[in-house]
C-alpha atoms as a PDB file:
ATOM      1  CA  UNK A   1     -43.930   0.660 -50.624  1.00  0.00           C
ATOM      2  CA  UNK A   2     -42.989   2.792 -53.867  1.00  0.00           C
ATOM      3  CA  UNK A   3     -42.635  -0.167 -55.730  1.00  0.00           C
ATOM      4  CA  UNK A   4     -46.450  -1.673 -55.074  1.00  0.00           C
ATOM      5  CA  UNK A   5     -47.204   2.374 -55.739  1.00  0.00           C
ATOM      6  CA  UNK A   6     -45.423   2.080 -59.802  1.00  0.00           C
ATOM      7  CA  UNK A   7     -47.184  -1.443 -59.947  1.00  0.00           C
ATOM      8  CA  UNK A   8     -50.808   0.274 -58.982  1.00  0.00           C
ATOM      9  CA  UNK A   9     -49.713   3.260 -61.303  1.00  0.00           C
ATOM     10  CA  UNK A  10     -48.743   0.989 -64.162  1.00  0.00           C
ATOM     11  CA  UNK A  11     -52.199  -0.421 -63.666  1.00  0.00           C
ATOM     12  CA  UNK A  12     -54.214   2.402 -63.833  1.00  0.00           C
ATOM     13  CA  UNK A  13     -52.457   3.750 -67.005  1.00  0.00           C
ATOM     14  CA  UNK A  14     -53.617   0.193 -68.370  1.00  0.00           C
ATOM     15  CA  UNK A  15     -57.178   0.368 -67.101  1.00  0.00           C
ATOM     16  CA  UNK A  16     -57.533   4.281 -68.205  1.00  0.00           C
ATOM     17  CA  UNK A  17     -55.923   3.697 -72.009  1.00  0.00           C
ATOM     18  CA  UNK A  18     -58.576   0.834 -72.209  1.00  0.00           C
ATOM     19  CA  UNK A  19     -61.723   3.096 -71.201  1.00  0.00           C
ATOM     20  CA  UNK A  20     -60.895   5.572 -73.706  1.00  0.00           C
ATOM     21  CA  UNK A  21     -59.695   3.671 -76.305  1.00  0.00           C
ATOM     22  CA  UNK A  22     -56.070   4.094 -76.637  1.00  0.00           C
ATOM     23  CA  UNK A  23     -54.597   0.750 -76.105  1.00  0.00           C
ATOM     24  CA  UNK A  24     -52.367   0.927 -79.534  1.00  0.00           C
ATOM     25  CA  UNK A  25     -50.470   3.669 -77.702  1.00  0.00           C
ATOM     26  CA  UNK A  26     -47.898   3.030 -75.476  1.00  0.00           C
ATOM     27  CA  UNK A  27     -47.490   4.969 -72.098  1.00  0.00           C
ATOM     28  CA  UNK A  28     -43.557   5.231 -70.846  1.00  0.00           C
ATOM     29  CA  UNK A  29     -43.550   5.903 -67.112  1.00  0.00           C
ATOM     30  CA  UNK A  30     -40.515   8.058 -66.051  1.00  0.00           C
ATOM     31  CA  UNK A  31     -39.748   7.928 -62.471  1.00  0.00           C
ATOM     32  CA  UNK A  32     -38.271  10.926 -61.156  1.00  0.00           C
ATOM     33  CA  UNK A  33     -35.905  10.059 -59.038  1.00  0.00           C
ATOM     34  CA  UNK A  34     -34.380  13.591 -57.695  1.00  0.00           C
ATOM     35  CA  UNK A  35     -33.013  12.751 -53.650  1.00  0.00           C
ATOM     36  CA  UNK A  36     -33.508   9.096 -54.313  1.00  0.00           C
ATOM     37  CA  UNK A  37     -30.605   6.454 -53.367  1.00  0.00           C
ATOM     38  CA  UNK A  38     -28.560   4.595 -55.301  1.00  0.00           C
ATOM     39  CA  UNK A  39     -30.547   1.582 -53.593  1.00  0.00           C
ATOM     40  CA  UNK A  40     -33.609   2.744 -54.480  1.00  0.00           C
ATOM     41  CA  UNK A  41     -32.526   2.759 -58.342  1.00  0.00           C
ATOM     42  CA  UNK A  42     -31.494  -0.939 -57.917  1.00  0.00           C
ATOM     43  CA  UNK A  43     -34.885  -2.044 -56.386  1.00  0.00           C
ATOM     44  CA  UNK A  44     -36.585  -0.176 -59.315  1.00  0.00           C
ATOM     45  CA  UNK A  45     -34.314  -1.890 -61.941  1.00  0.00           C
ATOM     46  CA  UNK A  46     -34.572  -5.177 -60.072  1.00  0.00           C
ATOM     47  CA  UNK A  47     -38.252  -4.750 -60.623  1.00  0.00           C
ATOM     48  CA  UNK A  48     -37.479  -4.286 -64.547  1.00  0.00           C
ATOM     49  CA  UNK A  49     -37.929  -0.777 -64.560  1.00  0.00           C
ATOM     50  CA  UNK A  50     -35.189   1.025 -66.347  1.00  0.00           C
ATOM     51  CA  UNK A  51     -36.358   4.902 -67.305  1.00  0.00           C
ATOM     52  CA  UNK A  52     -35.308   7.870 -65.017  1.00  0.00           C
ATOM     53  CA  UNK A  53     -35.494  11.280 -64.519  1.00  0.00           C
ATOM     54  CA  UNK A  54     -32.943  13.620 -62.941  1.00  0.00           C
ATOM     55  CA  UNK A  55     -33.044  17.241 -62.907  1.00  0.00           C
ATOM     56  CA  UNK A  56     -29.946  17.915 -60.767  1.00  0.00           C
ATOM     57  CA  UNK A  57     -26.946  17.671 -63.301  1.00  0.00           C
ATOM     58  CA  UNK A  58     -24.773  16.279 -60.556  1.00  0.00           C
ATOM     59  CA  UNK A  59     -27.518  13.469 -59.362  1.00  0.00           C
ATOM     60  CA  UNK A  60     -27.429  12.975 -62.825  1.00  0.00           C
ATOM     61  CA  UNK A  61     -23.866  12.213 -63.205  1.00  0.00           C
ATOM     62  CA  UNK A  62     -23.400   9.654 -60.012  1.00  0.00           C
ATOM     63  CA  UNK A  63     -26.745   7.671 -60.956  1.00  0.00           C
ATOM     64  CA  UNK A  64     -25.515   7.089 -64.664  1.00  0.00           C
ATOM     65  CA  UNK A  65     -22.174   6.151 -63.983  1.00  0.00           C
ATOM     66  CA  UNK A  66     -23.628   3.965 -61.175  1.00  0.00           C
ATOM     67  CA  UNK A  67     -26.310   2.316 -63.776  1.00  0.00           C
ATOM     68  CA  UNK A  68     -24.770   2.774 -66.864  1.00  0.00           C
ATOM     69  CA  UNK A  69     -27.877   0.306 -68.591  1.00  0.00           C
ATOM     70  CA  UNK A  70     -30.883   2.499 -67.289  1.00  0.00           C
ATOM     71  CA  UNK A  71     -32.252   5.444 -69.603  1.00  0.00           C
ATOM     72  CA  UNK A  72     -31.882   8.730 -68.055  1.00  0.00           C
ATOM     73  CA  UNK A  73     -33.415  11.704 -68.968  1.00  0.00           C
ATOM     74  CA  UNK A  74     -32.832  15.380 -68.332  1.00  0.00           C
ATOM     75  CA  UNK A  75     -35.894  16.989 -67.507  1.00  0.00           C
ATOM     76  CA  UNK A  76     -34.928  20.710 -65.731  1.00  0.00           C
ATOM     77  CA  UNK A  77     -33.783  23.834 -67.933  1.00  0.00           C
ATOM     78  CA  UNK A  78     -30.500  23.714 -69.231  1.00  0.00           C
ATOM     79  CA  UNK A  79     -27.431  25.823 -67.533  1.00  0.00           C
ATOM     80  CA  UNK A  80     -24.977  26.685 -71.002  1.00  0.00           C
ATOM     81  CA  UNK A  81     -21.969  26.038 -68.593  1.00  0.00           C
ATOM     82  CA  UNK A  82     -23.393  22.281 -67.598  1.00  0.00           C
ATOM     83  CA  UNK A  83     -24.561  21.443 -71.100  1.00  0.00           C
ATOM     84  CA  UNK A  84     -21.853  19.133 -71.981  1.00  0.00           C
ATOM     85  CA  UNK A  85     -21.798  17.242 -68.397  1.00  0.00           C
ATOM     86  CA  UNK A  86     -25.638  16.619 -69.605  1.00  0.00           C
ATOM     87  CA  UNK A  87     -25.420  15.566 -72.854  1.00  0.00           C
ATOM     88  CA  UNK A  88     -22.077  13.050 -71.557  1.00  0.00           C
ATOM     89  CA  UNK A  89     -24.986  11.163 -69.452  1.00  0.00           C
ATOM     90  CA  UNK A  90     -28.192  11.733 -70.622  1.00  0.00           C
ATOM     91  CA  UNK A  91     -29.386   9.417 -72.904  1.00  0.00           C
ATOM     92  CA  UNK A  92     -32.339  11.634 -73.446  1.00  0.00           C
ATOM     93  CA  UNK A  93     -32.773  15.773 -72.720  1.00  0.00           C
ATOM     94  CA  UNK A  94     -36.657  17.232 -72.037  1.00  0.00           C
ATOM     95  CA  UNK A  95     -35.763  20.558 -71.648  1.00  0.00           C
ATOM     96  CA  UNK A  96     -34.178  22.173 -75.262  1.00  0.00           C
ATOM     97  CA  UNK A  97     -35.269  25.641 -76.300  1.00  0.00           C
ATOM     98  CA  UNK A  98     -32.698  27.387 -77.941  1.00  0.00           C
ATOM     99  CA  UNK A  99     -30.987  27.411 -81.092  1.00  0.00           C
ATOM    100  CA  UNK A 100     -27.421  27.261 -79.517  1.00  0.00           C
ATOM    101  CA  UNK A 101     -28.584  24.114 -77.569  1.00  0.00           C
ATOM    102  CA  UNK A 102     -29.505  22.478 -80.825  1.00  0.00           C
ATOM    103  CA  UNK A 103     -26.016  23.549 -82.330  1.00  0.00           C
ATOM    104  CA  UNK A 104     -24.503  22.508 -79.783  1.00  0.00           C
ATOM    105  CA  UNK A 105     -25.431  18.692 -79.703  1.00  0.00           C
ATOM    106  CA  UNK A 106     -25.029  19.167 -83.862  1.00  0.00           C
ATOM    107  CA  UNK A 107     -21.516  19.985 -83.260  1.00  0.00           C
ATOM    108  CA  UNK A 108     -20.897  17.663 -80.905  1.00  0.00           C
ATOM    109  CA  UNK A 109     -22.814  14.576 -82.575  1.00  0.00           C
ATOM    110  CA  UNK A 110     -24.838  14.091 -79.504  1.00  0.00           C
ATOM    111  CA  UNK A 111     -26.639  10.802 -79.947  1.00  0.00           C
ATOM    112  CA  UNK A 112     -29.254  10.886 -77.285  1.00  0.00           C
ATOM    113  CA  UNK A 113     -32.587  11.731 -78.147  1.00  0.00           C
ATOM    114  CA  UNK A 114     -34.010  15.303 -77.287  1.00  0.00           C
ATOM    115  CA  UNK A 115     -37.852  16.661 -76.657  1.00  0.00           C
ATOM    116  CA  UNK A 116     -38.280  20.650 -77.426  1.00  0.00           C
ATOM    117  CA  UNK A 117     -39.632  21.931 -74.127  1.00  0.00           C
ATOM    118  CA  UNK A 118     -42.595  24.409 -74.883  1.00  0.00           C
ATOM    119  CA  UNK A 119     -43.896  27.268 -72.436  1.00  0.00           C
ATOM    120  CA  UNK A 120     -47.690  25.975 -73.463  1.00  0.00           C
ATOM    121  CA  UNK A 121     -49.307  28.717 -71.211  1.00  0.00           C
ATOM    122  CA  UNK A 122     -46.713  31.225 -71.678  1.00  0.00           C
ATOM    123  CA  UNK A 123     -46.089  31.673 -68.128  1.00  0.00           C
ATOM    124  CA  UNK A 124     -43.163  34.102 -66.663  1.00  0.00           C
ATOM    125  CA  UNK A 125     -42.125  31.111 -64.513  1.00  0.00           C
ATOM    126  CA  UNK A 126     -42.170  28.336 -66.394  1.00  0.00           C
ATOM    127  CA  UNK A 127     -39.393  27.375 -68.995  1.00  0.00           C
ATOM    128  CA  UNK A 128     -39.602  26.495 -73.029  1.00  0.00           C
ATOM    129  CA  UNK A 129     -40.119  28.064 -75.925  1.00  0.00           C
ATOM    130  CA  UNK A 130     -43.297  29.858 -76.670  1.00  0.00           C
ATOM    131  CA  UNK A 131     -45.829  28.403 -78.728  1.00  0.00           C
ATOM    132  CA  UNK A 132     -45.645  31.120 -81.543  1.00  0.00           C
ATOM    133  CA  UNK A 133     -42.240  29.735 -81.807  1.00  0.00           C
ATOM    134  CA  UNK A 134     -41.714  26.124 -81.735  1.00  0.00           C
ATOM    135  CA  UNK A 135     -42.332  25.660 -85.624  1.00  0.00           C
ATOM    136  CA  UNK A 136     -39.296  27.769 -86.379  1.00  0.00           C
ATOM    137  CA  UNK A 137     -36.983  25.968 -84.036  1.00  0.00           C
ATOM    138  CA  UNK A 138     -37.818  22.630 -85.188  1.00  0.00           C
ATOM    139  CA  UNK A 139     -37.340  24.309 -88.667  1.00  0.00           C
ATOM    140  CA  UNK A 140     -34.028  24.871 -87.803  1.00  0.00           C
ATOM    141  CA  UNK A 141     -33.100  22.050 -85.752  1.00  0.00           C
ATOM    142  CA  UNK A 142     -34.579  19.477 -89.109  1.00  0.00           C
ATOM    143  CA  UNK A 143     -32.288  21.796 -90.900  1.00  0.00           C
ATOM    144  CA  UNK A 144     -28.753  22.297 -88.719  1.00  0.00           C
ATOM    145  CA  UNK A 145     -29.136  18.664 -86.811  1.00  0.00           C
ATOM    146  CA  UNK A 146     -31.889  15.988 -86.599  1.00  0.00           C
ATOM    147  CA  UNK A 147     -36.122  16.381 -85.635  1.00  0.00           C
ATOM    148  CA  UNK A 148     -36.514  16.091 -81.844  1.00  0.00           C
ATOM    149  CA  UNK A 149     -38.398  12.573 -80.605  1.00  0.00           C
ATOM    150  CA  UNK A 150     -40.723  14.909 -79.338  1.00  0.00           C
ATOM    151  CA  UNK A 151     -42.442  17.911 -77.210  1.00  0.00           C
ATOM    152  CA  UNK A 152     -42.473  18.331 -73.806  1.00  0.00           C
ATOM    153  CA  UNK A 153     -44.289  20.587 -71.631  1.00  0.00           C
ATOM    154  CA  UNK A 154     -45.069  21.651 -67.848  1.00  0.00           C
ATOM    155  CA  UNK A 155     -48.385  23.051 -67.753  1.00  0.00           C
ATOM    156  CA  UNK A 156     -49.218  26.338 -65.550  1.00  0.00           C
ATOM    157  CA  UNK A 157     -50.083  25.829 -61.609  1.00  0.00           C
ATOM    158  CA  UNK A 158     -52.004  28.916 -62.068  1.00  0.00           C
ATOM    159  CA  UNK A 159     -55.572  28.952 -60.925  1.00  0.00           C
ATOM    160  CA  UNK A 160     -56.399  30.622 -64.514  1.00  0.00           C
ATOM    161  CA  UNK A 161     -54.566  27.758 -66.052  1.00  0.00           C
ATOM    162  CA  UNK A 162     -56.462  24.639 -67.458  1.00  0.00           C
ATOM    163  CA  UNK A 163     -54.873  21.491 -68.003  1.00  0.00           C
ATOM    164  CA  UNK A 164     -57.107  19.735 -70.048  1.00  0.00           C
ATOM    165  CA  UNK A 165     -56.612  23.295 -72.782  1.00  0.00           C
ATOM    166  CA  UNK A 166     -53.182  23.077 -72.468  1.00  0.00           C
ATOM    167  CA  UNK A 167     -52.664  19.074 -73.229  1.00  0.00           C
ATOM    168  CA  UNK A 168     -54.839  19.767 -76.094  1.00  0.00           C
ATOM    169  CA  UNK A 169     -53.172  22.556 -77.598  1.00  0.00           C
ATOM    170  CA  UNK A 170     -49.988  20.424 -77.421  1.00  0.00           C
ATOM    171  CA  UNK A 171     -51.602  17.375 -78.987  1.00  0.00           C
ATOM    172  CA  UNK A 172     -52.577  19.810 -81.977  1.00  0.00           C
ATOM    173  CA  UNK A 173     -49.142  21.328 -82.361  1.00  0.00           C
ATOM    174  CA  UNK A 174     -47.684  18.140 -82.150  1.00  0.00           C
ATOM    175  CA  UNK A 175     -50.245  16.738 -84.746  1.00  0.00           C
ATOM    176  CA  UNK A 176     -48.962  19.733 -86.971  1.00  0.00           C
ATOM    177  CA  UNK A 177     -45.804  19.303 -86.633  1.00  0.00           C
ATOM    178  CA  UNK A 178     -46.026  15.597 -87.508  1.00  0.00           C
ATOM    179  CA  UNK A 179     -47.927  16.794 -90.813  1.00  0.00           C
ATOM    180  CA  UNK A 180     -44.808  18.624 -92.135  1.00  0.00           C
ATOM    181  CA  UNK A 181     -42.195  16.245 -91.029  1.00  0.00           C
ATOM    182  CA  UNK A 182     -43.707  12.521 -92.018  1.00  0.00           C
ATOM    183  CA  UNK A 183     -40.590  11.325 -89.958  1.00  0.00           C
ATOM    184  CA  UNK A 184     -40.732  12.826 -86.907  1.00  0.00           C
ATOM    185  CA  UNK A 185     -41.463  10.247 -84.011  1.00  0.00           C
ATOM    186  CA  UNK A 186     -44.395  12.605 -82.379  1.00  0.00           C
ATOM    187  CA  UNK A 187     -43.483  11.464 -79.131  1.00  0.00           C
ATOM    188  CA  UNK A 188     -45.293  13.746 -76.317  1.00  0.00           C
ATOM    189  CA  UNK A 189     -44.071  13.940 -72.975  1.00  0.00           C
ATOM    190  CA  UNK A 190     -46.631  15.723 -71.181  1.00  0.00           C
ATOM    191  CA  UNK A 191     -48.319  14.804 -67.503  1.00  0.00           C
ATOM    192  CA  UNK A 192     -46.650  14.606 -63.913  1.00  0.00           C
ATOM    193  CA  UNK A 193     -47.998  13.355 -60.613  1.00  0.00           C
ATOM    194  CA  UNK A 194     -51.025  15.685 -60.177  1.00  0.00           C
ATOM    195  CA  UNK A 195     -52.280  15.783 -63.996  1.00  0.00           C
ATOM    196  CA  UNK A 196     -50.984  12.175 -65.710  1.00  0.00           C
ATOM    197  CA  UNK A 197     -54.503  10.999 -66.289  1.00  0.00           C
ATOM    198  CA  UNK A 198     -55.721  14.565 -68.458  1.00  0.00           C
ATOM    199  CA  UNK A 199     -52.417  14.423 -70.411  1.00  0.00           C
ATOM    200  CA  UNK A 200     -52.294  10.641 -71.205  1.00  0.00           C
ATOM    201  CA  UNK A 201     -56.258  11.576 -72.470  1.00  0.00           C
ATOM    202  CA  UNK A 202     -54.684  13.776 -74.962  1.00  0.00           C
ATOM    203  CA  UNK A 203     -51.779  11.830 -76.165  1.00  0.00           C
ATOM    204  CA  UNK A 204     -48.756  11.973 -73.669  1.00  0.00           C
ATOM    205  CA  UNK A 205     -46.548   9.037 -74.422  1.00  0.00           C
ATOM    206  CA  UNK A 206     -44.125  10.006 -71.361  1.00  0.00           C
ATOM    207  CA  UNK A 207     -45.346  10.663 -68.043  1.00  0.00           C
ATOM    208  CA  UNK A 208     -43.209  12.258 -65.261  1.00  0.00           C
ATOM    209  CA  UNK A 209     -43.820  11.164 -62.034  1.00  0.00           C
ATOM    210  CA  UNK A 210     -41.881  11.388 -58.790  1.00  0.00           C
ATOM    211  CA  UNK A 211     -44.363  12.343 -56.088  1.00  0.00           C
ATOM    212  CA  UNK A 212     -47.210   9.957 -56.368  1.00  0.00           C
ATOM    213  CA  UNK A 213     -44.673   6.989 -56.432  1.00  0.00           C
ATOM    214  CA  UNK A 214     -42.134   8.443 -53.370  1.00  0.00           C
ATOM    215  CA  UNK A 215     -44.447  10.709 -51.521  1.00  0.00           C
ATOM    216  CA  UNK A 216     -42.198  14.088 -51.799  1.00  0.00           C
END
């Protein structure tokens, strides 16, 4: 069943980048596969689909060392005392906002790739850095360790909040950003289950889903 759902998401993605024009950018689908089986995994990989998310540092762990070819990313905010059991198997982390964090994986030479996570509505209970903000951390992290791939962001369940504003401020920031640093990959990974289609509008390159594919 979930894997006809990715097949009729991957297909939609196709159809909607083709009605607004942005077929020269390509779409990564991460399935989020928190409470999911080791089985599952395989069926997904046997299907050729190799990009996960886990935001349970111990689901983490066993599914890596279980797949040790598949891409796994770490998309939940980052416990200091767990940082190094995420960066030994994530290949990529979501969820950076601090300066430590970033010195961290400098010392370390963490190779993985990394996406600044940014509180776009600057709500209380959401994680990331504010938006004021995010220039001077990638200042420093260009400075003390290597540009991020990207931005990521979760955008407010609020009913104030607007997902369409948000998406757009981040596809503005991350425009800016990519003015300063002509090197910087401007990857944006933006958009879950109930709001892919409005962030892939405005530029997401990475969409997080788990629900719409498994039904939790």
């Amino acid at each position: 069943m979930y894997l006809d759902k990715l097949e009729s998401l991957n297909q939609e993605i196709t159809a909607l980048q083709k009605n607004y024009g942005l077929d020269n950018r390509k779409v990564e689908i991460m399935v989020v596969t928190k409470n999911q089986s080791n089985d599952t995994v395989t069926q997904l990989m046997d299907y050729k689909h190799n990009y996960f998310g886990e935001n349970r540092v111990d689901e983490l762990k066993v599914k890596k060392q279980s797949f040790p070819s598949a891409r796994f990313a770490f998309i939940a905010p980052i416990q200091s005392r767990k940082f190094q059991t995420i960066m030994d198997y994530a290949d990529e982390i979501h969820s950076i906002r601090r300066k430590k964090e970033i010195k961290i994986m400098s010392d370390s030479s963490w190779g993985g790739d990394y996406f600044i996570q940014v509180n776009i509505d600057n709500d209380t209970q959401k994680s990331g850095v504010e938006f004021a903000e995010v220039a001077q951390l990638i200042a420093y992290a260009e400075k003390e360790y290597k540009l991020p791939k990207g931005l990521m962001c979760i955008r407010s369940l609020s009913k104030d909040s607007n997902s369409s504003e948000s998406f757009e401020k981040m596809k503005e920031l991350n425009k800016a950003i990519k003015q300063i640093y002509p090197n910087y990959m401007s990857k944006l990974s933006m958009g879950m289950s109930n709001d892919y289609r409005e962030a892939i509008i405005y530029g997401a390159t990475v969409v997080r889903i788990g629900s719409k594919i498994f039904g939790f």
